[in-house]
N, C-alpha and C. Protein backbone atom coordinates (compact mmCIF):
# COMPACT_ATOMS: atom_id res chain seq x y z
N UNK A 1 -16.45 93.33 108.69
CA UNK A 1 -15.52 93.54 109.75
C UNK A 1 -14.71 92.28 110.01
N UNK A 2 -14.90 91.21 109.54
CA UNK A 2 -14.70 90.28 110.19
C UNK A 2 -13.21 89.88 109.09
N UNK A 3 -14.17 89.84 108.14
CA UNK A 3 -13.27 89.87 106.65
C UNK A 3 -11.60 90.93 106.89
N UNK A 4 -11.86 91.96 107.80
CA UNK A 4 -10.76 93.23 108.11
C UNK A 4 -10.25 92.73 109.04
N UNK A 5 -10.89 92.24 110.26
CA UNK A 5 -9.99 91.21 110.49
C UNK A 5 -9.00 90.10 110.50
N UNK A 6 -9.69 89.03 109.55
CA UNK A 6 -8.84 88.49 109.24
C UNK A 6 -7.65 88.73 108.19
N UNK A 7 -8.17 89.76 107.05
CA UNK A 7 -7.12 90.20 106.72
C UNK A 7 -5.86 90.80 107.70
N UNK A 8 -6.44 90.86 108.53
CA UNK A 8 -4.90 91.74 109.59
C UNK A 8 -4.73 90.68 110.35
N UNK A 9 -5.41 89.65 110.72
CA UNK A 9 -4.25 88.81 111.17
C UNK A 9 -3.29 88.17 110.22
N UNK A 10 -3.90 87.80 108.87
CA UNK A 10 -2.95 87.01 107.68
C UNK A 10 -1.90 88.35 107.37
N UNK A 11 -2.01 89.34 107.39
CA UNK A 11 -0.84 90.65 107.56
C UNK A 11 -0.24 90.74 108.51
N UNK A 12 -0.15 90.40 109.75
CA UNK A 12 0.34 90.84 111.11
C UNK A 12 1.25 89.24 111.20
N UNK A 13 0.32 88.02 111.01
CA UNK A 13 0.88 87.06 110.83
C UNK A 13 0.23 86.36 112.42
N UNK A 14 0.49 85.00 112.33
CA UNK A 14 -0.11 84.45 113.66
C UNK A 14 0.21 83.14 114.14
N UNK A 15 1.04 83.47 114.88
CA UNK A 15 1.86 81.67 114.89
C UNK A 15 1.40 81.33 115.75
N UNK A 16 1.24 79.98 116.29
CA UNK A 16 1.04 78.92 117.32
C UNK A 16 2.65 78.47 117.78
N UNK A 17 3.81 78.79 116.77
CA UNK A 17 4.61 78.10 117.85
C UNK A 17 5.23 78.97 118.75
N UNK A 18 5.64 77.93 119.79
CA UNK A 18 6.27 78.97 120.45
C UNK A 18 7.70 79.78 120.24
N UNK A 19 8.11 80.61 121.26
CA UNK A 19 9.37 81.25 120.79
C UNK A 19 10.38 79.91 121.22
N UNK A 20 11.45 80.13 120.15
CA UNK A 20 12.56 79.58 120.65
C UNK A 20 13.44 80.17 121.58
N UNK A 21 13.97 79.39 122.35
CA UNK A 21 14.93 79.56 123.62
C UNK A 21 16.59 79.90 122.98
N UNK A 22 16.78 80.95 123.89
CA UNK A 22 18.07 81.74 123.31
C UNK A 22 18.84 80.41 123.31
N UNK A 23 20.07 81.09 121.84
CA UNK A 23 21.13 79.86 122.16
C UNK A 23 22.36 80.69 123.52
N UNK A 24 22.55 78.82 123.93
CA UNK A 24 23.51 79.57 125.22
C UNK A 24 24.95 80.11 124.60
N UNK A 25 25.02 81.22 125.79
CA UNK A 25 26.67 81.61 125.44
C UNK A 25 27.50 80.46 125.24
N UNK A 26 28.61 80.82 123.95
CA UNK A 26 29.40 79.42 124.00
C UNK A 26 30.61 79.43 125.02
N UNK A 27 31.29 78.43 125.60
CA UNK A 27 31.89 78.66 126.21
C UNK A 27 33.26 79.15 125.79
N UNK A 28 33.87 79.58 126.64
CA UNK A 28 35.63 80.17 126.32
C UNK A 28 36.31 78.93 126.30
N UNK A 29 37.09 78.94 125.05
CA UNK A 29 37.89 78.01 124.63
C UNK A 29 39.25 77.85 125.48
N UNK A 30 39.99 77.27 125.68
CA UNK A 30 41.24 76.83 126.79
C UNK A 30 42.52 77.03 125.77
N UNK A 31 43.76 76.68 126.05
CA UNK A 31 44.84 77.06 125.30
C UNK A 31 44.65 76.26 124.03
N UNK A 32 44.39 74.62 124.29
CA UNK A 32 44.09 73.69 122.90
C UNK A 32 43.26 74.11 121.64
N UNK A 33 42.53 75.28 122.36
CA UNK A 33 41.06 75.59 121.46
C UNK A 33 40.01 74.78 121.77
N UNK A 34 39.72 74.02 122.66
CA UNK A 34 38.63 73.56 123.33
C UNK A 34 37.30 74.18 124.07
N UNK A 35 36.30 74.33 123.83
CA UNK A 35 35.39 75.26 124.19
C UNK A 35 35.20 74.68 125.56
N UNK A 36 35.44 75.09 126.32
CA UNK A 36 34.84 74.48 127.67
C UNK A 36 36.08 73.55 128.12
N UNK A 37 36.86 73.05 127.54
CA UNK A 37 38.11 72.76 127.84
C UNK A 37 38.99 73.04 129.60
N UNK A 38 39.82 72.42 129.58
CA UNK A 38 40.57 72.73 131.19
C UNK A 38 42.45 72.57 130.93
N UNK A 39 42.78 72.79 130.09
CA UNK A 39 44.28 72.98 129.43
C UNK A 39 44.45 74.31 129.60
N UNK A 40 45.94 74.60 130.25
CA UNK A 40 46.32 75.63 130.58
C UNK A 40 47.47 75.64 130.10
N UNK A 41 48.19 77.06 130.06
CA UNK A 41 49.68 77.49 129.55
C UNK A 41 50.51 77.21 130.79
N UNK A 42 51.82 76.15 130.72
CA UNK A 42 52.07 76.76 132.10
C UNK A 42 53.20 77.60 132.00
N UNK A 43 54.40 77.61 132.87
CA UNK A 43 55.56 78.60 132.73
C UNK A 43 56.20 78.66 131.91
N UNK A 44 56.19 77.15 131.01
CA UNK A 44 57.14 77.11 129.83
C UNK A 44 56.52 77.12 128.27
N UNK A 45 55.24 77.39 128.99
CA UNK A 45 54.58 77.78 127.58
C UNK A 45 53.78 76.11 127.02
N UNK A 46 54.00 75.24 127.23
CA UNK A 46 53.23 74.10 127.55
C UNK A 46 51.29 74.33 127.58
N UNK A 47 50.92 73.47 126.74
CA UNK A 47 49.28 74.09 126.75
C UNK A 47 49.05 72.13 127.20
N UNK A 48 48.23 71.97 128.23
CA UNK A 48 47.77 70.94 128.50
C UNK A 48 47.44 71.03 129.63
N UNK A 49 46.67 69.60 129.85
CA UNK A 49 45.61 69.71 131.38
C UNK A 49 46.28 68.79 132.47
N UNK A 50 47.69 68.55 132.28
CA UNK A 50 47.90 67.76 133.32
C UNK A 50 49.15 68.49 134.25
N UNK A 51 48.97 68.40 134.97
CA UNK A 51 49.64 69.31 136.53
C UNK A 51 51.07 68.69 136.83
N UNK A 52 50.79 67.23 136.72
CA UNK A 52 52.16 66.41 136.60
C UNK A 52 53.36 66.95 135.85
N UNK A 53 53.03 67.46 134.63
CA UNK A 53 54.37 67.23 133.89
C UNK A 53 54.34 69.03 134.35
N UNK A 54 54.01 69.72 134.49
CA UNK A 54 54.64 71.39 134.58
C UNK A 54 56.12 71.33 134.95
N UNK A 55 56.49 72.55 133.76
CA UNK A 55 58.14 72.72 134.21
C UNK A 55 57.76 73.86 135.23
N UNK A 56 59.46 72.87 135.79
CA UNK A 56 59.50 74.03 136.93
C UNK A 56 60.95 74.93 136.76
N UNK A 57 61.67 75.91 137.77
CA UNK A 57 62.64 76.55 138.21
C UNK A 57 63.51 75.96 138.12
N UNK A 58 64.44 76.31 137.60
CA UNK A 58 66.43 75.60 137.71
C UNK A 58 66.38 76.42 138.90
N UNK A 59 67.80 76.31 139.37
CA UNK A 59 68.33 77.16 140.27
C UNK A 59 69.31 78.92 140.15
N UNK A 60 68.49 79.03 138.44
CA UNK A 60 68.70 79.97 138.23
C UNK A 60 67.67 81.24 138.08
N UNK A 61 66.36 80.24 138.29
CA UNK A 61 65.24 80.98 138.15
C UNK A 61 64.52 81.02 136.80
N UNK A 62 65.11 79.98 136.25
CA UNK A 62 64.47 80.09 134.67
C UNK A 62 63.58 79.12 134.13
N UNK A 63 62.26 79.33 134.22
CA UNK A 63 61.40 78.11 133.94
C UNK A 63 61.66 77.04 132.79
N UNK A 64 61.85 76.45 133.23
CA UNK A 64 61.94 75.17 132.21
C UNK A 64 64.24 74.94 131.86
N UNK A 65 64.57 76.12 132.64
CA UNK A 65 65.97 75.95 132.28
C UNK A 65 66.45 74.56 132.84
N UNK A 66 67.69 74.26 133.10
CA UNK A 66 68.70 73.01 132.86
C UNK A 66 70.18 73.40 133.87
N UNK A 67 70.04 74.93 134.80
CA UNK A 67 70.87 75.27 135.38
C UNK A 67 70.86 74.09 136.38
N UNK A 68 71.77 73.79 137.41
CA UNK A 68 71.96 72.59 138.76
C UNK A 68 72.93 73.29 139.29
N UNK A 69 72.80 72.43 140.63
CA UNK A 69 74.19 73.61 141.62
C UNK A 69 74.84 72.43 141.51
N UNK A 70 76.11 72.75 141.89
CA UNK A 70 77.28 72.02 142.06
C UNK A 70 77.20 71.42 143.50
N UNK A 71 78.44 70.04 143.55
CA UNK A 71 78.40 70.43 144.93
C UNK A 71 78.58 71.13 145.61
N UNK A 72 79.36 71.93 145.62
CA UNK A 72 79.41 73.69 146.33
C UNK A 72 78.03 73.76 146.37
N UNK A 73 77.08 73.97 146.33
CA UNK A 73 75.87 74.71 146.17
C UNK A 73 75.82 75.95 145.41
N UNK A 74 76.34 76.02 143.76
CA UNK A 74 76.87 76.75 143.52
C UNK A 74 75.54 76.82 141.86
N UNK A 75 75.05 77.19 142.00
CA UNK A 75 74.03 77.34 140.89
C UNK A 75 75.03 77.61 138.94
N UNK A 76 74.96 76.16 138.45
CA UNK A 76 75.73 75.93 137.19
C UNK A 76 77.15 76.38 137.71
N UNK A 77 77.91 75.97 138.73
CA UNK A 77 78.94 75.87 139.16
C UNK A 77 79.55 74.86 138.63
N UNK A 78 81.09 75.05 138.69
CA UNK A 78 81.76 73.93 137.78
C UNK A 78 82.64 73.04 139.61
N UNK A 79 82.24 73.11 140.73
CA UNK A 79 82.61 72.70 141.77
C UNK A 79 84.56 72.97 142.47
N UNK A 80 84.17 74.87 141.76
CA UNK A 80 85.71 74.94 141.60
C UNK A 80 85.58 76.19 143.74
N UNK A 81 84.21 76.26 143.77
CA UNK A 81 84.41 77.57 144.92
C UNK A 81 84.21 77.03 145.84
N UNK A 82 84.58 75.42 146.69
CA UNK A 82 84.56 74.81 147.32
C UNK A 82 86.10 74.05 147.36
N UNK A 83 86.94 73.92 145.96
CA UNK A 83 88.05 73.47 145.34
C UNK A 83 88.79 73.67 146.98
N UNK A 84 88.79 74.89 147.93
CA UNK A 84 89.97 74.92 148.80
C UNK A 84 89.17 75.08 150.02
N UNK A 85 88.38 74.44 150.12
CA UNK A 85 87.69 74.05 151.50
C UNK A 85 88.55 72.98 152.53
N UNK A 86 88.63 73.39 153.56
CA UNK A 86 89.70 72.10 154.35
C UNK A 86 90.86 72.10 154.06
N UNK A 87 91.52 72.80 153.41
CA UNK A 87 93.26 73.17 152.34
C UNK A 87 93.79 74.04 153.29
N UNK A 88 94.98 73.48 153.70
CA UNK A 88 96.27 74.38 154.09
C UNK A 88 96.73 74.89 152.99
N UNK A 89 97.34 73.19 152.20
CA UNK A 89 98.25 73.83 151.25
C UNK A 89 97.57 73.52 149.77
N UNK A 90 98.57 73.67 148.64
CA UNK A 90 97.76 73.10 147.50
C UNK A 90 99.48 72.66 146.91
N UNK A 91 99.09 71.78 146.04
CA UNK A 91 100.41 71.24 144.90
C UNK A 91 100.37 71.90 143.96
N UNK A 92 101.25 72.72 143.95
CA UNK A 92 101.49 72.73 142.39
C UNK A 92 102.68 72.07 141.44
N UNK A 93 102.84 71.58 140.19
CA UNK A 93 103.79 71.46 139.11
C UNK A 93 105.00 70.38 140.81
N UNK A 94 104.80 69.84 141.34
CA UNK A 94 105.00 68.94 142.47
C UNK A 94 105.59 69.67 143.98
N UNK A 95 105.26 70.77 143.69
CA UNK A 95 105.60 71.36 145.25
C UNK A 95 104.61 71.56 145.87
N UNK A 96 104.65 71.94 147.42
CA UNK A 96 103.48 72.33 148.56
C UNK A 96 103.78 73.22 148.29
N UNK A 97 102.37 74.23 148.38
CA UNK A 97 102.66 75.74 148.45
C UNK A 97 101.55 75.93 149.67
N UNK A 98 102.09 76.50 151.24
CA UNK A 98 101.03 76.85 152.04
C UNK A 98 99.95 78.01 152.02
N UNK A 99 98.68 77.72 151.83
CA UNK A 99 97.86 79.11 151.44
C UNK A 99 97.73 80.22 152.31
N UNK A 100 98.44 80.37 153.95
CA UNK A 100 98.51 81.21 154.73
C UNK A 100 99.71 82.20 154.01
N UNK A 101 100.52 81.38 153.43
CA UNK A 101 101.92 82.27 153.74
C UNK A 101 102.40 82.23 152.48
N UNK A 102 101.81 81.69 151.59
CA UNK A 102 102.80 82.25 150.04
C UNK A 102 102.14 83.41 149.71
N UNK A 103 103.26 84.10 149.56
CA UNK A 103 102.87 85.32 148.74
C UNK A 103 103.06 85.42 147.31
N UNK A 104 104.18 84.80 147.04
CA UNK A 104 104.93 84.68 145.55
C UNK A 104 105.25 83.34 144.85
N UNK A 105 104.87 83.22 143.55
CA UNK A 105 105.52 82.04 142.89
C UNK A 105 106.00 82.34 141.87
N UNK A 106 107.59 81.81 141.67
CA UNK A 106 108.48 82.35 140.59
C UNK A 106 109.04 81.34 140.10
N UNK A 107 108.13 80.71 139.39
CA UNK A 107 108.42 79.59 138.24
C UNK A 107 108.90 79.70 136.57
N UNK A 108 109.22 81.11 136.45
CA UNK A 108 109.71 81.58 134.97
C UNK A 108 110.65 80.46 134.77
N UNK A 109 110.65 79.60 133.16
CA UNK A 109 111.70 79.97 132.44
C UNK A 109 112.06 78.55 133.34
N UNK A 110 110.79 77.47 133.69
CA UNK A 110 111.23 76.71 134.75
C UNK A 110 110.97 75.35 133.70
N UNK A 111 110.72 75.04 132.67
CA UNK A 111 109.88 74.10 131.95
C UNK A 111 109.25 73.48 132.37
N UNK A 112 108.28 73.99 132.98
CA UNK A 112 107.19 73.75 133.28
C UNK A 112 105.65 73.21 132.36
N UNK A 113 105.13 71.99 132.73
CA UNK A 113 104.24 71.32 131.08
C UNK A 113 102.78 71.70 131.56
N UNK A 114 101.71 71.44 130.79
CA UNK A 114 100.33 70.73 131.13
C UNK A 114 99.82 72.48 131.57
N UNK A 115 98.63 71.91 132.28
CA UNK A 115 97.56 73.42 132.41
C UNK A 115 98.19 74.37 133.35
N UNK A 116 97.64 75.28 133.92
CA UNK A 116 97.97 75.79 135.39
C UNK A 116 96.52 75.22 135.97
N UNK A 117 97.33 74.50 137.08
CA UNK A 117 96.02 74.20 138.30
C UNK A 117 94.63 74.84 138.88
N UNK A 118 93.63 74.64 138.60
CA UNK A 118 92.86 75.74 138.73
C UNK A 118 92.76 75.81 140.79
N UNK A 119 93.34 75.23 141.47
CA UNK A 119 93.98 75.13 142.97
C UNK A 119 95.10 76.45 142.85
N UNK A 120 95.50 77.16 142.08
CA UNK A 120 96.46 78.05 142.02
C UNK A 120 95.50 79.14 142.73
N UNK A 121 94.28 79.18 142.35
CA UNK A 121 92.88 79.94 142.92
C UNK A 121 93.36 80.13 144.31
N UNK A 122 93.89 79.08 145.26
CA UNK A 122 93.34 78.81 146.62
C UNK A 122 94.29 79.76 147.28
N UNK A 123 95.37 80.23 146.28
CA UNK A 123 96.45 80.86 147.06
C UNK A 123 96.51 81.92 146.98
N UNK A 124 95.14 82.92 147.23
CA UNK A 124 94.56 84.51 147.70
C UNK A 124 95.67 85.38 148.55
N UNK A 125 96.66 85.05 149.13
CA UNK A 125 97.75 85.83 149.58
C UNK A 125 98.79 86.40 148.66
N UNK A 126 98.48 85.36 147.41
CA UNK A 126 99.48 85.83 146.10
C UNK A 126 99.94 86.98 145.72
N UNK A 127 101.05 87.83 145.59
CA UNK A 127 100.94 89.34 145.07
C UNK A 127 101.63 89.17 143.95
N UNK A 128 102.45 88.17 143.64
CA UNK A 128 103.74 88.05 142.42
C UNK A 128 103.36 86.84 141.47
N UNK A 129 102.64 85.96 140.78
CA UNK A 129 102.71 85.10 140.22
C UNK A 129 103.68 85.07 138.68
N UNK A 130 104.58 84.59 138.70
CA UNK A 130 105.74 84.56 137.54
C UNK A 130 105.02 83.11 136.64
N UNK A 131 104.95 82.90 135.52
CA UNK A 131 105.03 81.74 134.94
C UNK A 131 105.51 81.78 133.89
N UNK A 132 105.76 82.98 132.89
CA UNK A 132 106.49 82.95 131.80
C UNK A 132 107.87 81.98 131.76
N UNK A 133 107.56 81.45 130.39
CA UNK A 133 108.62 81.13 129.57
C UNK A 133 108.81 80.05 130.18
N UNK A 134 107.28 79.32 130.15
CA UNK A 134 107.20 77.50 130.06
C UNK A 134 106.55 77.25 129.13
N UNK A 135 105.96 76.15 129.02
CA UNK A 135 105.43 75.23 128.47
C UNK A 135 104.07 75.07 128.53
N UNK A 136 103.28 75.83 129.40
CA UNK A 136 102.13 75.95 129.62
C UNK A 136 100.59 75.47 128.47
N UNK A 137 100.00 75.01 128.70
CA UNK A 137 99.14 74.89 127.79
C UNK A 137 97.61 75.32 128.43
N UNK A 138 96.64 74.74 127.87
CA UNK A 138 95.11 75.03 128.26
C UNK A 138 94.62 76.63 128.53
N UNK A 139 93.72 76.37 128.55
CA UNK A 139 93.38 77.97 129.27
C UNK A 139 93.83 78.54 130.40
N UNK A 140 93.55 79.90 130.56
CA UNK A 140 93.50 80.19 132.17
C UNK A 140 92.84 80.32 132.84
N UNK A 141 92.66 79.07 134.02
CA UNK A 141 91.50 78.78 134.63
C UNK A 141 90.99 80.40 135.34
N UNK A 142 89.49 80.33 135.67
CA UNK A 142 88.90 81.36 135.95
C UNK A 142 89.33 81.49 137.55
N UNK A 143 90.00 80.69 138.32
CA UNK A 143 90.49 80.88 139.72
C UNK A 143 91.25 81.74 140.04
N UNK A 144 92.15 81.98 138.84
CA UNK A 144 92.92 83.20 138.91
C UNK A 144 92.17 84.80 139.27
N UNK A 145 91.05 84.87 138.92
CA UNK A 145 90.16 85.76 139.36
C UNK A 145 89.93 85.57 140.76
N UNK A 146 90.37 84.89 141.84
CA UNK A 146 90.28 85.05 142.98
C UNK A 146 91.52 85.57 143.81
N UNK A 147 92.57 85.97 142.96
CA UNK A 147 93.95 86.22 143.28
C UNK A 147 94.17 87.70 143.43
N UNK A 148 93.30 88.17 144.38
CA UNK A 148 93.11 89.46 144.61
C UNK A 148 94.20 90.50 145.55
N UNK A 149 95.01 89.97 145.75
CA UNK A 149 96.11 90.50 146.01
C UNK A 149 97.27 90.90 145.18
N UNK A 150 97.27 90.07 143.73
CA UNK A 150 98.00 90.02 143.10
C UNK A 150 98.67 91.83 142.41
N UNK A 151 99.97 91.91 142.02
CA UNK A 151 100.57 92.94 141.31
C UNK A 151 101.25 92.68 140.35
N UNK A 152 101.43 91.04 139.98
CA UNK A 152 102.22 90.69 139.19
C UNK A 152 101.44 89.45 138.75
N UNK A 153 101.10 89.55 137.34
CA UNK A 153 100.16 88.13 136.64
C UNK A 153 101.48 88.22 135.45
N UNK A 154 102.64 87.44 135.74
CA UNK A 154 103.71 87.76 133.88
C UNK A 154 103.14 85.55 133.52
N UNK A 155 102.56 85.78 132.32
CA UNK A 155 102.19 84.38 132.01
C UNK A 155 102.60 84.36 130.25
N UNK A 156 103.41 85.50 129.98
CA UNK A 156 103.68 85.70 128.28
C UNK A 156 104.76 84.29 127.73
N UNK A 157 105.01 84.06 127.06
CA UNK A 157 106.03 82.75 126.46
C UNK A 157 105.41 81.23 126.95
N UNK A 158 104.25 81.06 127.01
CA UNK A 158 103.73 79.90 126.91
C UNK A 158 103.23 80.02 125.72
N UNK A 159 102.26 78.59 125.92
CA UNK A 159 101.62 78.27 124.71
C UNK A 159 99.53 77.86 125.65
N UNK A 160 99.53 79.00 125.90
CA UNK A 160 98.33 79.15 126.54
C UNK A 160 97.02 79.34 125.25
N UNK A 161 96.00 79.27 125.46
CA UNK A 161 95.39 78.83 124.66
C UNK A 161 93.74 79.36 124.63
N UNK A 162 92.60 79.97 124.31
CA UNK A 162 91.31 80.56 124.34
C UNK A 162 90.87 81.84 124.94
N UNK A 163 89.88 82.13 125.71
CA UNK A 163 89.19 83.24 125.99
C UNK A 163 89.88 83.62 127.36
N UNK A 164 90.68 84.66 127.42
CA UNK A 164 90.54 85.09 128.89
C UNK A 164 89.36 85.20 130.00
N UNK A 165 89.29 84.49 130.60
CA UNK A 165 88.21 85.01 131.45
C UNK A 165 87.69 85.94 132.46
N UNK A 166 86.75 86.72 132.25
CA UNK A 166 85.83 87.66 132.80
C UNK A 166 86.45 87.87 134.16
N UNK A 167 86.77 86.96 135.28
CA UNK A 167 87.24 87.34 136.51
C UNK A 167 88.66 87.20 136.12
N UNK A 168 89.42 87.05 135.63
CA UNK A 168 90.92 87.43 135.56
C UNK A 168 90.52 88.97 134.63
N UNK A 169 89.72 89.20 133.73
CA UNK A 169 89.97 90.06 133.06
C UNK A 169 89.71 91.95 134.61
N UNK A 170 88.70 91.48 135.01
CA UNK A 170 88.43 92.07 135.90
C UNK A 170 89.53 92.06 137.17
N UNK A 171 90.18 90.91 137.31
CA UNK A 171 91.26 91.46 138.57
C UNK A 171 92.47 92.29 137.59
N UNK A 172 92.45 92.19 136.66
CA UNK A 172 93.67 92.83 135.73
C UNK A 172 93.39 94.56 135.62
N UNK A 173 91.90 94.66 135.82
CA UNK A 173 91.70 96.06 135.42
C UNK A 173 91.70 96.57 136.83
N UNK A 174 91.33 96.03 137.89
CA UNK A 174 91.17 96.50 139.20
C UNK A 174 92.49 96.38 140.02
N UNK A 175 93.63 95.84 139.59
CA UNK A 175 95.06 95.75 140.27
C UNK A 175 96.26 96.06 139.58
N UNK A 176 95.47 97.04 138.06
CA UNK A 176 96.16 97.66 137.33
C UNK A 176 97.06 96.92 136.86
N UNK A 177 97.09 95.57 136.10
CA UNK A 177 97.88 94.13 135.81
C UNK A 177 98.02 94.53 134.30
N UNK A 178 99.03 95.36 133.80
CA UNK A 178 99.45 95.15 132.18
C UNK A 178 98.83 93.90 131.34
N UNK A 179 98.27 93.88 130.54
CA UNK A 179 97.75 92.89 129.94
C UNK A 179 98.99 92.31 128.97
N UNK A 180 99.98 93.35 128.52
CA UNK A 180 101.34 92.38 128.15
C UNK A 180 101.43 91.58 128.32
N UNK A 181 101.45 91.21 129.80
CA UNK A 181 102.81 90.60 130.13
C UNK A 181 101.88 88.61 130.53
N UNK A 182 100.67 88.82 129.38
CA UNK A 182 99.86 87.82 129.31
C UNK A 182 99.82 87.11 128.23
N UNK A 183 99.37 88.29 127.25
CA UNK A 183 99.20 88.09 125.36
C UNK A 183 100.56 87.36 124.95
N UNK A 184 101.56 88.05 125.49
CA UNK A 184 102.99 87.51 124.17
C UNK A 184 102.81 86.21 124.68
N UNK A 185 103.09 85.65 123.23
CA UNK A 185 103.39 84.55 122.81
C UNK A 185 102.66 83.02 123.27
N UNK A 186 101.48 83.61 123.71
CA UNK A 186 100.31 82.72 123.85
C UNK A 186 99.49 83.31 122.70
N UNK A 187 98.61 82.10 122.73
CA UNK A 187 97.28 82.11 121.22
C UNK A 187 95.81 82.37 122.32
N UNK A 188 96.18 83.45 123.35
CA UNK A 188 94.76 84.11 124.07
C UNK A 188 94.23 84.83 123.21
N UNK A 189 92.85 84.88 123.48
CA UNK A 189 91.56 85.90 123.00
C UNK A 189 91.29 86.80 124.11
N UNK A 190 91.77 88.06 124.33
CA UNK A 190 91.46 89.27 124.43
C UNK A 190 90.03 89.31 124.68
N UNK A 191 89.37 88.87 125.95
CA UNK A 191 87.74 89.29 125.91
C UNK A 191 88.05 90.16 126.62
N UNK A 192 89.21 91.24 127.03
CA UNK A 192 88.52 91.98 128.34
C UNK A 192 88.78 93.20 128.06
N UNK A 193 88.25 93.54 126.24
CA UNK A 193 88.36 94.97 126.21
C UNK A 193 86.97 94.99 125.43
């Protein structure tokens, strides 16, 4: 019997040591791949553990963007919607023009040089603006999109120059403004079809 015994313990088997102790869960790794780590993603996608450098918000709402307000307080403003703050009048090409009371400017055909003023903006009573058949150069500033009275934009026989812009293209469609009498004989780009 004894002999059947020990055969069944040398079969069953018979250790003295003890059990080993579970291995511990490993820990969750952090953005670096660090097990146990403290590096985080932050808004701009940035993986690191320091709080200091996190990008933050432009003033456009875009993490890590590069937008700034103008002085206007004008978020990536070019400091043009403040341009007629404190303004009666504005100069243009060397005249006063008062912003209560002009309605019309009829400078055709006047040889007239250099950009149009982007202060031409300030004069919102406008219904007639004439400038054809000067000398005109540069673009057309986007102020003209504030000339919401206008019925007459004739700016054809210069030598005007790039992209129409989005708020002129928009007062042209909303005050029913022929786009003619813009295109001739300027080197404009047509964005507003």
């Amino acid at each position: 019997m004894k002999y059947l015994l020990l055969m069944l313990l040398l079969i069953l088997g018979c250790s003295t040591e003890p059990e080993s102790e579970p291995e511990p869960e490993p820990k969750p790794e952090d953005c670096a791949g660090v097990a146990g780590g403290n590096s985080y993603l932050d808004e701009c996608g940035g993986c690191d553990a320091n709080v200091n450098n996190d990008c933050i918000q432009d003033c456009a709402d875009v993490w890590g963007g590069t937008a700034v307000e103008d002085d206007c307080g004008v978020c990536s403003g070019d400091n043009s919607s403040c341009l007629c703050d404190g303004l009666t009048e504005v100069e243009l090409w060397g005249e006063w023009y008062d912003i209560e009371s002009t309605t019309e400017i009829d400078l055709f055909y006047n040889q007239l040089t250099g950009s149009i003023p982007p202060e031409i903006g300030c004069l919102t009573n406008l219904t007639s603006l004439m400038l054809h058949g000067n000398q005109l150069t540069g673009e057309i500033p986007v102020e003209i999109g504030n000339l919401t009275n206008l019925t007459w934009l004739v700016l054809y026989d210069n030598q005007l120059t790039g992209d129409i812009p989005v708020e002129v293209c928009d007062l042209l469609e909303s005050n029913n403004i022929s786009m003619d009498y813009i295109l001739g004989g300027n080197n404009l780009i047509n964005t507003c079809e």
